[in-house]
PDB file of N, CA and C in Angstrom:
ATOM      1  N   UNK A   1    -107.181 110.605-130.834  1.00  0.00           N
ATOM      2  CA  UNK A   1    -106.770 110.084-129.527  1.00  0.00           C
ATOM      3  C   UNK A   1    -105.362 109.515-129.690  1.00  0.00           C
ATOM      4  N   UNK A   2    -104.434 109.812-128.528  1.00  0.00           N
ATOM      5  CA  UNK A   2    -102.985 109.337-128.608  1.00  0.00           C
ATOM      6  C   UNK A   2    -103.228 107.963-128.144  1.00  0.00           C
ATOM      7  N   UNK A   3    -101.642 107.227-128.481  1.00  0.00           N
ATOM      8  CA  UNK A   3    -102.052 105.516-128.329  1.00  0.00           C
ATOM      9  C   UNK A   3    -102.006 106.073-126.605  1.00  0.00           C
ATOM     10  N   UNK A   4    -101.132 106.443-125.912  1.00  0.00           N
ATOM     11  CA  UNK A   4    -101.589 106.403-124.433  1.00  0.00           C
ATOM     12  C   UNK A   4    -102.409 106.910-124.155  1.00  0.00           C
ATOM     13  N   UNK A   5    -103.510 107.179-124.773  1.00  0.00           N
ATOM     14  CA  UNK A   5    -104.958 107.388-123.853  1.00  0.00           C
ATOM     15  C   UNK A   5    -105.941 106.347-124.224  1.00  0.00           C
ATOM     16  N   UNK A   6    -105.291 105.793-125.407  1.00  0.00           N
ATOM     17  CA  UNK A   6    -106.340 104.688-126.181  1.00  0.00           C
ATOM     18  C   UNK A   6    -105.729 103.599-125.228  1.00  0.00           C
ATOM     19  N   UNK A   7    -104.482 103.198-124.878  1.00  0.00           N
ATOM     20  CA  UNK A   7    -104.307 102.089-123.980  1.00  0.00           C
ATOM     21  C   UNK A   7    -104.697 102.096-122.405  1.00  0.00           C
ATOM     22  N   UNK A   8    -104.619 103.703-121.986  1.00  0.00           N
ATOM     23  CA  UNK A   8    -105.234 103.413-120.763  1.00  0.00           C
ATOM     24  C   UNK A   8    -107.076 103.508-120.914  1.00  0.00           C
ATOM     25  N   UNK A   9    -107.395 103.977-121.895  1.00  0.00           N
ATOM     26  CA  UNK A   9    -108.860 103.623-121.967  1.00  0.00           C
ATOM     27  C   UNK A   9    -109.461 101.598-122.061  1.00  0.00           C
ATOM     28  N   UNK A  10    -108.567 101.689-122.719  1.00  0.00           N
ATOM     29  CA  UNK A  10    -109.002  99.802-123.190  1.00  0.00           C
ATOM     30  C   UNK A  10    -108.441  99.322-121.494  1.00  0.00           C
ATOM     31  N   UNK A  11    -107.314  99.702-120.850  1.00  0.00           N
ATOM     32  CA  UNK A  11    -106.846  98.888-119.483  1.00  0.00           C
ATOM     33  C   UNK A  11    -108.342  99.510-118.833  1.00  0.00           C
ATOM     34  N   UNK A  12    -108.601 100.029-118.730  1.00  0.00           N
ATOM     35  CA  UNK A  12    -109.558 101.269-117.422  1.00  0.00           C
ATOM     36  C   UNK A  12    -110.828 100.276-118.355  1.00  0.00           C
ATOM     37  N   UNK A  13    -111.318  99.921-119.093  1.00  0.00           N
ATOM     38  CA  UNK A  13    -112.383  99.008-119.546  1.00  0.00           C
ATOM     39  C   UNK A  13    -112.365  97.852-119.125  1.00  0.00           C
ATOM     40  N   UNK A  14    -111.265  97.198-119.214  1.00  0.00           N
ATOM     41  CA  UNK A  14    -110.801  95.542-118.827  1.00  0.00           C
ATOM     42  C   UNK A  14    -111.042  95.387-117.570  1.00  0.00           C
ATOM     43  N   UNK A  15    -110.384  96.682-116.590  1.00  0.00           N
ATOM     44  CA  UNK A  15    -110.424  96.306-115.306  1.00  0.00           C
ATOM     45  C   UNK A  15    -112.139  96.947-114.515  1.00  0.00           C
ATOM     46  N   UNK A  16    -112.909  97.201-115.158  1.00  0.00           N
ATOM     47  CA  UNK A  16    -114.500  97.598-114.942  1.00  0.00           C
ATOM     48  C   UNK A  16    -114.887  96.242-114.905  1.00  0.00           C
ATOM     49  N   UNK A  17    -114.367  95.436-116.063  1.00  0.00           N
ATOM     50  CA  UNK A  17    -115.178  94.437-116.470  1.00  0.00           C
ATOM     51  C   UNK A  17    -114.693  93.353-115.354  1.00  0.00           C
ATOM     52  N   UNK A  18    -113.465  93.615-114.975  1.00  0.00           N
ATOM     53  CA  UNK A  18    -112.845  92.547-114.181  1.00  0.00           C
ATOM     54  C   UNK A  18    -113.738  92.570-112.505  1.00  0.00           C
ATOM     55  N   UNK A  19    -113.423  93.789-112.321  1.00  0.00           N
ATOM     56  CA  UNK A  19    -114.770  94.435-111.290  1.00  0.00           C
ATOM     57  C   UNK A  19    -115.653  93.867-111.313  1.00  0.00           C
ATOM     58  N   UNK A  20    -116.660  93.999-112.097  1.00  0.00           N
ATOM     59  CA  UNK A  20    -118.160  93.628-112.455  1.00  0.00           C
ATOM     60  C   UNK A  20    -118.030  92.372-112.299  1.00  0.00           C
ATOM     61  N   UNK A  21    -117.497  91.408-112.689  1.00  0.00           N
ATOM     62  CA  UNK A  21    -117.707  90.086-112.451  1.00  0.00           C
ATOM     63  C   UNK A  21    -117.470  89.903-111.114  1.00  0.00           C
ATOM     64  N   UNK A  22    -116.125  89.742-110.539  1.00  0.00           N
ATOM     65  CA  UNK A  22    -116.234  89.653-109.317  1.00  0.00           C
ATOM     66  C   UNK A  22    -117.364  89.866-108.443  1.00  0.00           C
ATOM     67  N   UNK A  23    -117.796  91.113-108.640  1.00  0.00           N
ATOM     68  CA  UNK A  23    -118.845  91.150-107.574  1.00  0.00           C
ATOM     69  C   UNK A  23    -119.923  90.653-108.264  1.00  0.00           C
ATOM     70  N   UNK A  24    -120.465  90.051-109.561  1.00  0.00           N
ATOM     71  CA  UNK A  24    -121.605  89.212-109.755  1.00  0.00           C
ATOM     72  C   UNK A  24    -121.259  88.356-108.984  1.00  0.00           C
ATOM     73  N   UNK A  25    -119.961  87.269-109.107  1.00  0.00           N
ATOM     74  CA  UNK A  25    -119.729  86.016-108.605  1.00  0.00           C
ATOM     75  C   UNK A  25    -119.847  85.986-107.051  1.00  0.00           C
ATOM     76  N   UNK A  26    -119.764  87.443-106.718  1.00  0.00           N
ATOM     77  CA  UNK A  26    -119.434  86.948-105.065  1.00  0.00           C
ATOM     78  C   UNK A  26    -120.920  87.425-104.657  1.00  0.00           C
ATOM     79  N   UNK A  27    -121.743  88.129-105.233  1.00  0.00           N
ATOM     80  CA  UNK A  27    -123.047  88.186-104.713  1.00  0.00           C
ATOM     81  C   UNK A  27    -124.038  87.567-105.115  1.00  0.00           C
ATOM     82  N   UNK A  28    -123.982  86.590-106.151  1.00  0.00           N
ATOM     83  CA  UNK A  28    -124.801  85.148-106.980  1.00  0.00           C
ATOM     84  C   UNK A  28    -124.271  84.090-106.982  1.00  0.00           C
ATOM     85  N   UNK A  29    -123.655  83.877-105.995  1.00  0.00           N
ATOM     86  CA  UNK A  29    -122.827  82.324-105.622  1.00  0.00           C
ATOM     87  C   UNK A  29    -124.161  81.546-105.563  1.00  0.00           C
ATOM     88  N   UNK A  30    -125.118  81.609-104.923  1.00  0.00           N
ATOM     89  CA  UNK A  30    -126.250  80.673-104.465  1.00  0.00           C
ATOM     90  C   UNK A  30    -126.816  80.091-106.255  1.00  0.00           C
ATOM     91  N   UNK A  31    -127.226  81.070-106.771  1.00  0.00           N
ATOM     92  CA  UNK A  31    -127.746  81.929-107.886  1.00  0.00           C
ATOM     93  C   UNK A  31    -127.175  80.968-108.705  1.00  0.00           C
ATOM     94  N   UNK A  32    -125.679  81.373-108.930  1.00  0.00           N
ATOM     95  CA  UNK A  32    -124.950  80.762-109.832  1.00  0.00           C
ATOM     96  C   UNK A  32    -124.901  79.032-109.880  1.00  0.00           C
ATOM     97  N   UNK A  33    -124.790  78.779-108.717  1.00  0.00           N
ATOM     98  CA  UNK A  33    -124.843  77.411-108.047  1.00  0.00           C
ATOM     99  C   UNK A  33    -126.154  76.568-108.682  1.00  0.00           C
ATOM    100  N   UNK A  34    -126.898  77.305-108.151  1.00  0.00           N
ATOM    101  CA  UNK A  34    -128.110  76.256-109.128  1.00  0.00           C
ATOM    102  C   UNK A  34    -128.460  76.254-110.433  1.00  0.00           C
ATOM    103  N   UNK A  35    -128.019  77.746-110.621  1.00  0.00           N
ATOM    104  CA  UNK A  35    -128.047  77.447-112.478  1.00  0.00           C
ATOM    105  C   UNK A  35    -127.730  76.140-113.039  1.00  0.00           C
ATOM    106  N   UNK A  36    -125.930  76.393-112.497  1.00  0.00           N
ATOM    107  CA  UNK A  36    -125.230  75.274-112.870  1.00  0.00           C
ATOM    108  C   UNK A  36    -125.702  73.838-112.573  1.00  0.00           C
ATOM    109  N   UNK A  37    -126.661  73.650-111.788  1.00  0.00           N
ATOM    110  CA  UNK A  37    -126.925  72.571-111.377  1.00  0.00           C
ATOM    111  C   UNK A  37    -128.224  72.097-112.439  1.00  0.00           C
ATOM    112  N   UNK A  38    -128.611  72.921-112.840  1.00  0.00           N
ATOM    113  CA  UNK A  38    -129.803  73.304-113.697  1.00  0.00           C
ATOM    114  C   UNK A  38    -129.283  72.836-115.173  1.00  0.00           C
ATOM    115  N   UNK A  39    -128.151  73.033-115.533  1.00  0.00           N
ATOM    116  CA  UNK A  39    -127.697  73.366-116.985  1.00  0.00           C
ATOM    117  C   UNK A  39    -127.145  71.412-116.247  1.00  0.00           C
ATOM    118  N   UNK A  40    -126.651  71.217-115.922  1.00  0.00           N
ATOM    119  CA  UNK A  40    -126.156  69.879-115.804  1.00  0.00           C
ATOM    120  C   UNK A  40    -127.191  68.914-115.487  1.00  0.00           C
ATOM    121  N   UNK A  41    -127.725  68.716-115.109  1.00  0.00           N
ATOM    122  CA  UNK A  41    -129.719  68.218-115.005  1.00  0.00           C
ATOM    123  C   UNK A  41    -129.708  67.831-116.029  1.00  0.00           C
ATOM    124  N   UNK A  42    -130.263  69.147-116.997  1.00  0.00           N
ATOM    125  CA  UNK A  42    -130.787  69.226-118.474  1.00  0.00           C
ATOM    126  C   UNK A  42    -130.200  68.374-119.260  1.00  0.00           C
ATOM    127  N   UNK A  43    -128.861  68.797-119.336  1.00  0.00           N
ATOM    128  CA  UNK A  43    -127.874  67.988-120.448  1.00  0.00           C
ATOM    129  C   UNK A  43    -127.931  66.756-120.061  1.00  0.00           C
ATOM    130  N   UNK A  44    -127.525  66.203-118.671  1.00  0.00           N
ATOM    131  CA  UNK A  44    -127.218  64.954-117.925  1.00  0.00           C
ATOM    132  C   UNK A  44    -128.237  64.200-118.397  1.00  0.00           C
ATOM    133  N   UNK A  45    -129.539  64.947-118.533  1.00  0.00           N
ATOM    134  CA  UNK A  45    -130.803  64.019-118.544  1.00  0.00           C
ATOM    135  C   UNK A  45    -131.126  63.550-120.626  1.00  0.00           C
ATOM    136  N   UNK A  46    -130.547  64.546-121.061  1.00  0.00           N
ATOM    137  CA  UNK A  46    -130.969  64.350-122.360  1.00  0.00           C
ATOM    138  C   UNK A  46    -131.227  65.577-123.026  1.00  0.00           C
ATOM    139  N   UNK A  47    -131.822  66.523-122.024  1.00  0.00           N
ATOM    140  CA  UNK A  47    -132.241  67.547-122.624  1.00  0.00           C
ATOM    141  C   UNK A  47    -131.417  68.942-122.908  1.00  0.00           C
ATOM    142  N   UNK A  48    -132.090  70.060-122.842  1.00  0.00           N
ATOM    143  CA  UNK A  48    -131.037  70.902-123.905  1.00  0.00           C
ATOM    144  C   UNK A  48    -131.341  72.195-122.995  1.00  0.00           C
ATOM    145  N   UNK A  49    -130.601  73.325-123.281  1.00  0.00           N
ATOM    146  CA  UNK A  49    -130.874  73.874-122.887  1.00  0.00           C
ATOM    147  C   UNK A  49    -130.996  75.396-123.660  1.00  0.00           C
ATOM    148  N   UNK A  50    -131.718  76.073-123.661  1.00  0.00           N
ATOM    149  CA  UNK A  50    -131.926  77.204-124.987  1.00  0.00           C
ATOM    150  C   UNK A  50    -132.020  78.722-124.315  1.00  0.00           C
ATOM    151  N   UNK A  51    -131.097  79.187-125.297  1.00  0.00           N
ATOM    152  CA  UNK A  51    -130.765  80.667-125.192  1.00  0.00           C
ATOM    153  C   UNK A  51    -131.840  81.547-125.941  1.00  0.00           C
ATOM    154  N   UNK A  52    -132.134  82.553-125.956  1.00  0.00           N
ATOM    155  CA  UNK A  52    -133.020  83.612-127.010  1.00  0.00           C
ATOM    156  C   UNK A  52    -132.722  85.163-126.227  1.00  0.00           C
ATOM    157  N   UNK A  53    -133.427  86.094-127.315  1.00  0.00           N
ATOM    158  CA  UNK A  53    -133.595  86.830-127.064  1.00  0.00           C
ATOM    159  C   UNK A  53    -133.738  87.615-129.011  1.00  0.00           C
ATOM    160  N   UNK A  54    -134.106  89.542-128.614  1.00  0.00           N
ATOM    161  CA  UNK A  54    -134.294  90.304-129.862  1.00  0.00           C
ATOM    162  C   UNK A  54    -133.316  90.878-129.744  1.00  0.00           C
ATOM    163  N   UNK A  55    -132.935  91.369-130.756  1.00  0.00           N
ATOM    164  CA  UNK A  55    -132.078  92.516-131.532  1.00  0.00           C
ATOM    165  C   UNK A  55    -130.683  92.013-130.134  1.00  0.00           C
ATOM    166  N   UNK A  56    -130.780  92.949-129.844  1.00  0.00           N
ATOM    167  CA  UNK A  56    -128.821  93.045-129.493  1.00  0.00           C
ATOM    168  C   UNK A  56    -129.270  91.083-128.378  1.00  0.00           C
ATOM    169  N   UNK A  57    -130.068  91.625-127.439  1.00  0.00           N
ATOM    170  CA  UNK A  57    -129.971  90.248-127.025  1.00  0.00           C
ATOM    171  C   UNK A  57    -129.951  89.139-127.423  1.00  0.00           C
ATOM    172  N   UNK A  58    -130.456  88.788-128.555  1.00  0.00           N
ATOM    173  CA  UNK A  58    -130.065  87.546-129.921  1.00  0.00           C
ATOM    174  C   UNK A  58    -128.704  87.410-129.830  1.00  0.00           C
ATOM    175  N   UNK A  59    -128.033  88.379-130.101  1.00  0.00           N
ATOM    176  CA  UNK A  59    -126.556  88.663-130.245  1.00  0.00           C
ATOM    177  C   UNK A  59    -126.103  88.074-129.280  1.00  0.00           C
ATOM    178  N   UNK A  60    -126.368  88.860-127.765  1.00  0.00           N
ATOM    179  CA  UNK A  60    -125.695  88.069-126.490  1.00  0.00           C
ATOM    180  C   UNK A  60    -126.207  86.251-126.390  1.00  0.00           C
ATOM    181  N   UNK A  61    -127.322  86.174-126.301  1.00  0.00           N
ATOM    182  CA  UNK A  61    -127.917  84.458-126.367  1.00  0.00           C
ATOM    183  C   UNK A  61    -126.935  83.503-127.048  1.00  0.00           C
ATOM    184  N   UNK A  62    -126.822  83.982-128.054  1.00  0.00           N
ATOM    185  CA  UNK A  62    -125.618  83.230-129.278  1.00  0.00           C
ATOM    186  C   UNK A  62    -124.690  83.133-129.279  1.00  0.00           C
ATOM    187  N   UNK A  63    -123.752  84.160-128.656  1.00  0.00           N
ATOM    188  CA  UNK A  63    -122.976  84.050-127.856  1.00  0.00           C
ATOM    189  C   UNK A  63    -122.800  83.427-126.809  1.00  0.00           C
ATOM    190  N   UNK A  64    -123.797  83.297-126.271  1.00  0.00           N
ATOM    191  CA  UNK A  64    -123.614  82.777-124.906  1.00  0.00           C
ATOM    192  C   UNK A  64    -123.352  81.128-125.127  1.00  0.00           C
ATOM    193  N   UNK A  65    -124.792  81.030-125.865  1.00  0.00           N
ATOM    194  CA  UNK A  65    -124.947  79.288-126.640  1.00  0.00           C
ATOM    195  C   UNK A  65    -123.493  79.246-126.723  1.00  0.00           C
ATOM    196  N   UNK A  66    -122.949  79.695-127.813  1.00  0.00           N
ATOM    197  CA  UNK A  66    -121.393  79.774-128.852  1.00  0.00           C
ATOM    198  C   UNK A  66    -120.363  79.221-127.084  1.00  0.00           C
ATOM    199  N   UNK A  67    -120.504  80.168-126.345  1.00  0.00           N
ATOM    200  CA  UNK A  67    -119.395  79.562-125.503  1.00  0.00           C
ATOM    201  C   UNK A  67    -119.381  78.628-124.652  1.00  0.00           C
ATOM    202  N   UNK A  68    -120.586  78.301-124.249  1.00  0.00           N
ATOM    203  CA  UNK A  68    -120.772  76.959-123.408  1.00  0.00           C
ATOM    204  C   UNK A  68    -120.766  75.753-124.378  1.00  0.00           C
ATOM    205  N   UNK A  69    -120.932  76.061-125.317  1.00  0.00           N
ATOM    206  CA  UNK A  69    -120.861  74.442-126.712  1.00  0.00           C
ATOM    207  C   UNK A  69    -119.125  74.909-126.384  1.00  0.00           C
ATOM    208  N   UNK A  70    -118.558  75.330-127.125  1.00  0.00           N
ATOM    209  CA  UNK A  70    -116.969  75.335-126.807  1.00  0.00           C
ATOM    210  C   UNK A  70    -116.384  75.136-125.679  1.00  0.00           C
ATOM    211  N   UNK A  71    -116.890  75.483-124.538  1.00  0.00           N
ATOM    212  CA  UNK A  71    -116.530  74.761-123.128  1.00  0.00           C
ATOM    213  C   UNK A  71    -116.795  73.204-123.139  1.00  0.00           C
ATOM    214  N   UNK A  72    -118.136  73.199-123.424  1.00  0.00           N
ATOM    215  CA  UNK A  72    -118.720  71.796-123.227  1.00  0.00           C
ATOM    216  C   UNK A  72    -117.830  70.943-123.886  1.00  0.00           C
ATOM    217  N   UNK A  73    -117.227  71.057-125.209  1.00  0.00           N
ATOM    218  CA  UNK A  73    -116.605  70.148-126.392  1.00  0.00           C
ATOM    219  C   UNK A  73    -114.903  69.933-125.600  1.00  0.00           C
ATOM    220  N   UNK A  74    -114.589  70.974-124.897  1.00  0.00           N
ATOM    221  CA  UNK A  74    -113.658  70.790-124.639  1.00  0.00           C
ATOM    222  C   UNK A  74    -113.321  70.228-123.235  1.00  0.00           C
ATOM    223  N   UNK A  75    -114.440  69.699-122.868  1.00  0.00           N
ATOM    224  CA  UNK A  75    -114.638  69.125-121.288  1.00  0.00           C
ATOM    225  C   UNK A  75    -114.606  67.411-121.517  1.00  0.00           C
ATOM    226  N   UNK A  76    -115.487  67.387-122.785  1.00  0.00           N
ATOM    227  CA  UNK A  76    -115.593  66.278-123.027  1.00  0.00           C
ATOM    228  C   UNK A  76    -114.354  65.537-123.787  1.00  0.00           C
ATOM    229  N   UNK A  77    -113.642  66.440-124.139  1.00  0.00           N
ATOM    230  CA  UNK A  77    -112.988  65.858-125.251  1.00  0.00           C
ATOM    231  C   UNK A  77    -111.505  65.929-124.558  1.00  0.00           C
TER     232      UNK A  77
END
């Protein structure tokens, strides 16, 4: 593969992904809303809140954990 097909492949990926969110966010606003209200509860109150999953989803969970502790640290701090 030439670098210009490898760069418009990686742009033409970025902007799917840029896509995809948008329209999660604009069609799980409600959704999203109480999560968040959910995840701030938990913590607010003491408690925790826990990710899981198998094989590749382990992967995503841990990730996921991984970036809300790094948000969180940097909210607080």
């Amino acid at each position: 593969m030439d670098l210009n097909k490898a760069q418009d492949l990686v742009t033409s990926e970025l902007m799917e992904s840029v896509v995809l969110k948008k329209a999660i966010a604009d069609s799980l606003t409600d959704q999203i809303a109480r999560a968040a209200d959910w995840f701030v509860h938990a913590l607010g109150s003491g408690g925790k809140v826990l990710s899981l999953g198998n094989g590749g989803s382990a992967a995503d969970a841990q990730h996921i954990a991984a970036e809300l502790v790094g948000r969180f640290d940097q909210m607080e701090g």
